[in-house]
C-alpha atoms as a PDB file:
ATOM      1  CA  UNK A   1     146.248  59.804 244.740  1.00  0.00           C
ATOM      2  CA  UNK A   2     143.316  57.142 244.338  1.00  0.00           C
ATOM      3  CA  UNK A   3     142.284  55.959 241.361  1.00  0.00           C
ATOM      4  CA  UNK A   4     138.546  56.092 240.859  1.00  0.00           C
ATOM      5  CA  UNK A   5     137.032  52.918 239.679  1.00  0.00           C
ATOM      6  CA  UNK A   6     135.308  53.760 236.754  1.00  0.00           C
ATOM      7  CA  UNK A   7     134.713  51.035 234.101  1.00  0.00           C
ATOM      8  CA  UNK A   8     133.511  51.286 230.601  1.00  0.00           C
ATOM      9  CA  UNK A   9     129.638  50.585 231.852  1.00  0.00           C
ATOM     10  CA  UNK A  10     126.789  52.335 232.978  1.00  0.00           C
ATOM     11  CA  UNK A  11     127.176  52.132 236.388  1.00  0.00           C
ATOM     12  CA  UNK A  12     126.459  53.985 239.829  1.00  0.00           C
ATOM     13  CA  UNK A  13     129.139  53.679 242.592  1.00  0.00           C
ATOM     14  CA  UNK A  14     130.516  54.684 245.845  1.00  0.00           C
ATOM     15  CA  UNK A  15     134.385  56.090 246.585  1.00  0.00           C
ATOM     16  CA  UNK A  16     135.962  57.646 249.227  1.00  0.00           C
ATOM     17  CA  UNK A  17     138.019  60.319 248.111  1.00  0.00           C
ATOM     18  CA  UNK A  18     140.085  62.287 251.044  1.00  0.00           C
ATOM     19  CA  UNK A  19     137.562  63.260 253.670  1.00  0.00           C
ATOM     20  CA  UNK A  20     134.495  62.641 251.523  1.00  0.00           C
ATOM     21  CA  UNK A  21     132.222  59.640 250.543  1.00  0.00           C
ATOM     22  CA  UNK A  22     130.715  60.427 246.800  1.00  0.00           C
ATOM     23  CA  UNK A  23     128.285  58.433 244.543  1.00  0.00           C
ATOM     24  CA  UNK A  24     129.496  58.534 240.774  1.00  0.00           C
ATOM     25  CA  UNK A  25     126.714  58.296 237.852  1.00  0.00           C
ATOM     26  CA  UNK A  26     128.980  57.385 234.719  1.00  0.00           C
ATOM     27  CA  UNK A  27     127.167  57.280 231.553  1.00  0.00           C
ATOM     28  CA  UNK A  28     128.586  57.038 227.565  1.00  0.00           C
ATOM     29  CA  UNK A  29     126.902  59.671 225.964  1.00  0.00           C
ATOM     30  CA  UNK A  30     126.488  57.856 222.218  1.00  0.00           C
ATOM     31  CA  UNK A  31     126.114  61.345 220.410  1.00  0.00           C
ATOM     32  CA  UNK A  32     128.873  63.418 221.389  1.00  0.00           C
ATOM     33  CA  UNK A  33     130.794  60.212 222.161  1.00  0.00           C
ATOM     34  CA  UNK A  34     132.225  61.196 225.554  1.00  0.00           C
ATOM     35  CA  UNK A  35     132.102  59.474 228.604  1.00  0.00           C
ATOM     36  CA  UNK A  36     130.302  61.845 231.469  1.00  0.00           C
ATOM     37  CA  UNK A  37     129.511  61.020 234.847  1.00  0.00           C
ATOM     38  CA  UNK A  38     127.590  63.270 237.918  1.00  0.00           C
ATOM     39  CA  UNK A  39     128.881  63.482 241.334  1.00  0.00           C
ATOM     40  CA  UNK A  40     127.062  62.985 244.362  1.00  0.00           C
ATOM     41  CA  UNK A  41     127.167  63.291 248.328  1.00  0.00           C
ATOM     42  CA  UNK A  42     127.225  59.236 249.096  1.00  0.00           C
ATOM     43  CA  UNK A  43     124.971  60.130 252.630  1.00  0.00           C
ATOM     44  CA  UNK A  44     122.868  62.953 251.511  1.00  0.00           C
ATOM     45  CA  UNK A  45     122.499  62.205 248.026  1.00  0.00           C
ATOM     46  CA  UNK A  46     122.279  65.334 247.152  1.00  0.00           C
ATOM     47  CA  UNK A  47     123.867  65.936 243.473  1.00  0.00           C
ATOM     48  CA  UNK A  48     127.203  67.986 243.718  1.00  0.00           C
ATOM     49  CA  UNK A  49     127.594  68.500 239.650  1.00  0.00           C
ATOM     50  CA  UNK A  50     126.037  66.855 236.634  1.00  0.00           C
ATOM     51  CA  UNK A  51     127.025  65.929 233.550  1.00  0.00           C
ATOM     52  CA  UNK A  52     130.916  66.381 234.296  1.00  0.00           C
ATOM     53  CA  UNK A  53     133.029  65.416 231.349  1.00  0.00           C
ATOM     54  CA  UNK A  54     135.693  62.752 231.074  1.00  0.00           C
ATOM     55  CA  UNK A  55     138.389  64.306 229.144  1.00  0.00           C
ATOM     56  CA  UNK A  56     141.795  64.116 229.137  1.00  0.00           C
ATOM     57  CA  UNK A  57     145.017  66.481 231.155  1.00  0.00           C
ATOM     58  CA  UNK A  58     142.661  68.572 232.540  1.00  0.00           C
ATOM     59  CA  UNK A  59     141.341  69.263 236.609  1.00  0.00           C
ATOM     60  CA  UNK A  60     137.387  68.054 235.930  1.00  0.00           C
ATOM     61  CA  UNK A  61     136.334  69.435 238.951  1.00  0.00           C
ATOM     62  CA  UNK A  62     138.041  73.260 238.226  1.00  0.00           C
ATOM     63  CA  UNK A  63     134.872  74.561 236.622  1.00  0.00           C
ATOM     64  CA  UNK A  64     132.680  73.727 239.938  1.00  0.00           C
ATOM     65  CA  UNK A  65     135.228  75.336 242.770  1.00  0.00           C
ATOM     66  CA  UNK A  66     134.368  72.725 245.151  1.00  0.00           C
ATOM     67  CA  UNK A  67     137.417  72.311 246.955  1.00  0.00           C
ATOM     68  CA  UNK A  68     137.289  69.199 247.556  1.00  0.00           C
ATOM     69  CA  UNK A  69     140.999  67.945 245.458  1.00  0.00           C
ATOM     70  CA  UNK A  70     140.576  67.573 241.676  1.00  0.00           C
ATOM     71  CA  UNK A  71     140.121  64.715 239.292  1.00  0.00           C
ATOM     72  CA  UNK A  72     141.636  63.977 236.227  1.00  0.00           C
ATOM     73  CA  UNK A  73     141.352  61.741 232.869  1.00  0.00           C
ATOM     74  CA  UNK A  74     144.989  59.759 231.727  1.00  0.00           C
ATOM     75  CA  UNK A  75     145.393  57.690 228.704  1.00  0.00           C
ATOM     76  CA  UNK A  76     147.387  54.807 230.012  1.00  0.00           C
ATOM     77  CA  UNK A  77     148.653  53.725 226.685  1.00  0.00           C
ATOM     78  CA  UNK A  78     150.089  57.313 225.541  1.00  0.00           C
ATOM     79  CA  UNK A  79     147.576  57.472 222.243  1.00  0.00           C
ATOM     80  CA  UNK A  80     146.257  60.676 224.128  1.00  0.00           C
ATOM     81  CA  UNK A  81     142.815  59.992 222.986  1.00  0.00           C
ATOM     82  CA  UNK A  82     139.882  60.376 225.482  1.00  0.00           C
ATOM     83  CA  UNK A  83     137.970  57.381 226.583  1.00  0.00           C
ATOM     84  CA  UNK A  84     136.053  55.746 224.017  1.00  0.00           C
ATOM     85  CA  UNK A  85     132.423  53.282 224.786  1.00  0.00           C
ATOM     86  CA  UNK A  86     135.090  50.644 225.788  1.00  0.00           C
ATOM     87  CA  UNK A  87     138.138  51.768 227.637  1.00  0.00           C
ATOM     88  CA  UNK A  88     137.035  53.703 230.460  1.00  0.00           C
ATOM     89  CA  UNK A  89     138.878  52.167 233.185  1.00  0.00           C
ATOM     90  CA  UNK A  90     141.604  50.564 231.438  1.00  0.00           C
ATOM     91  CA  UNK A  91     143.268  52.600 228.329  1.00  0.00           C
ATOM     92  CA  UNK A  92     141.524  55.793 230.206  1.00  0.00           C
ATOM     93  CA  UNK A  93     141.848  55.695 234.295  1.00  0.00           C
ATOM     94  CA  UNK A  94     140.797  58.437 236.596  1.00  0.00           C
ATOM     95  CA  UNK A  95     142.794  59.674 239.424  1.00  0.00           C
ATOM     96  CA  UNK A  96     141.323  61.986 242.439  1.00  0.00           C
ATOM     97  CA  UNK A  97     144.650  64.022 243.991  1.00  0.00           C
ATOM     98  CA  UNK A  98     144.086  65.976 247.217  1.00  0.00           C
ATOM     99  CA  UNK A  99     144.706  69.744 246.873  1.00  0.00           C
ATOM    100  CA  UNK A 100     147.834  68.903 248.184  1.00  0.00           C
ATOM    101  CA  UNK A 101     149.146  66.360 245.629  1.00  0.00           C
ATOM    102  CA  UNK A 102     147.370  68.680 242.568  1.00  0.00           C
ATOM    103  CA  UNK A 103     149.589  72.005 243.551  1.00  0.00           C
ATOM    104  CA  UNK A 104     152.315  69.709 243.871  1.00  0.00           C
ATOM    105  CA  UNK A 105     152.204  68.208 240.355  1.00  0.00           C
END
């Protein structure tokens, strides 16, 4: 498990998660008032999925079949609320589990 170090700013970053290197685009979408963020290959820069968003107990990479593990949204302080425009990365953290840790949860 790695946590994915998102924080509650616009921001564009590199992780290495497992075997892969990925850029993250994380954005606060003011309207819907959801935090979203796009995945990308860190070398190629090509864009992997867009728009993917940050809500809680659920595998946010299941709707893209990329097997490549699965990320997912926790509310740190049990209010079960998705991240708000200032608590990505501390009330709400993001984990990336192999395929192997995910089946075993």
């Amino acid at each position: 498990m790695v946590t994915i170090p998102f924080t509650s700013e616009k921001e564009t970053f590199t992780c290495q998660l497992g075997d892969f290197r990925f850029r993250f685009r994380a954005l606060f979408n003011d309207v819907i008032g959801v935090w979203h963020f796009d995945l990308s290959d860190a070398q190629t820069g090509v864009v992997i999925a867009y728009q993917i968003p940050v809500l809680l107990g659920q595998d946010l990479l299941a709707p893209f079949n990329l097997d490549l593990g699965s990320i997912m949204a926790a509310d740190m302080s049990a209010a079960n609320r998705d991240a708000g425009p200032d608590d990505l990365g501390t009330r709400v953290v993001v984990f990336y589990f192999t395929p192997e840790e995910w089946e075993a949860l």
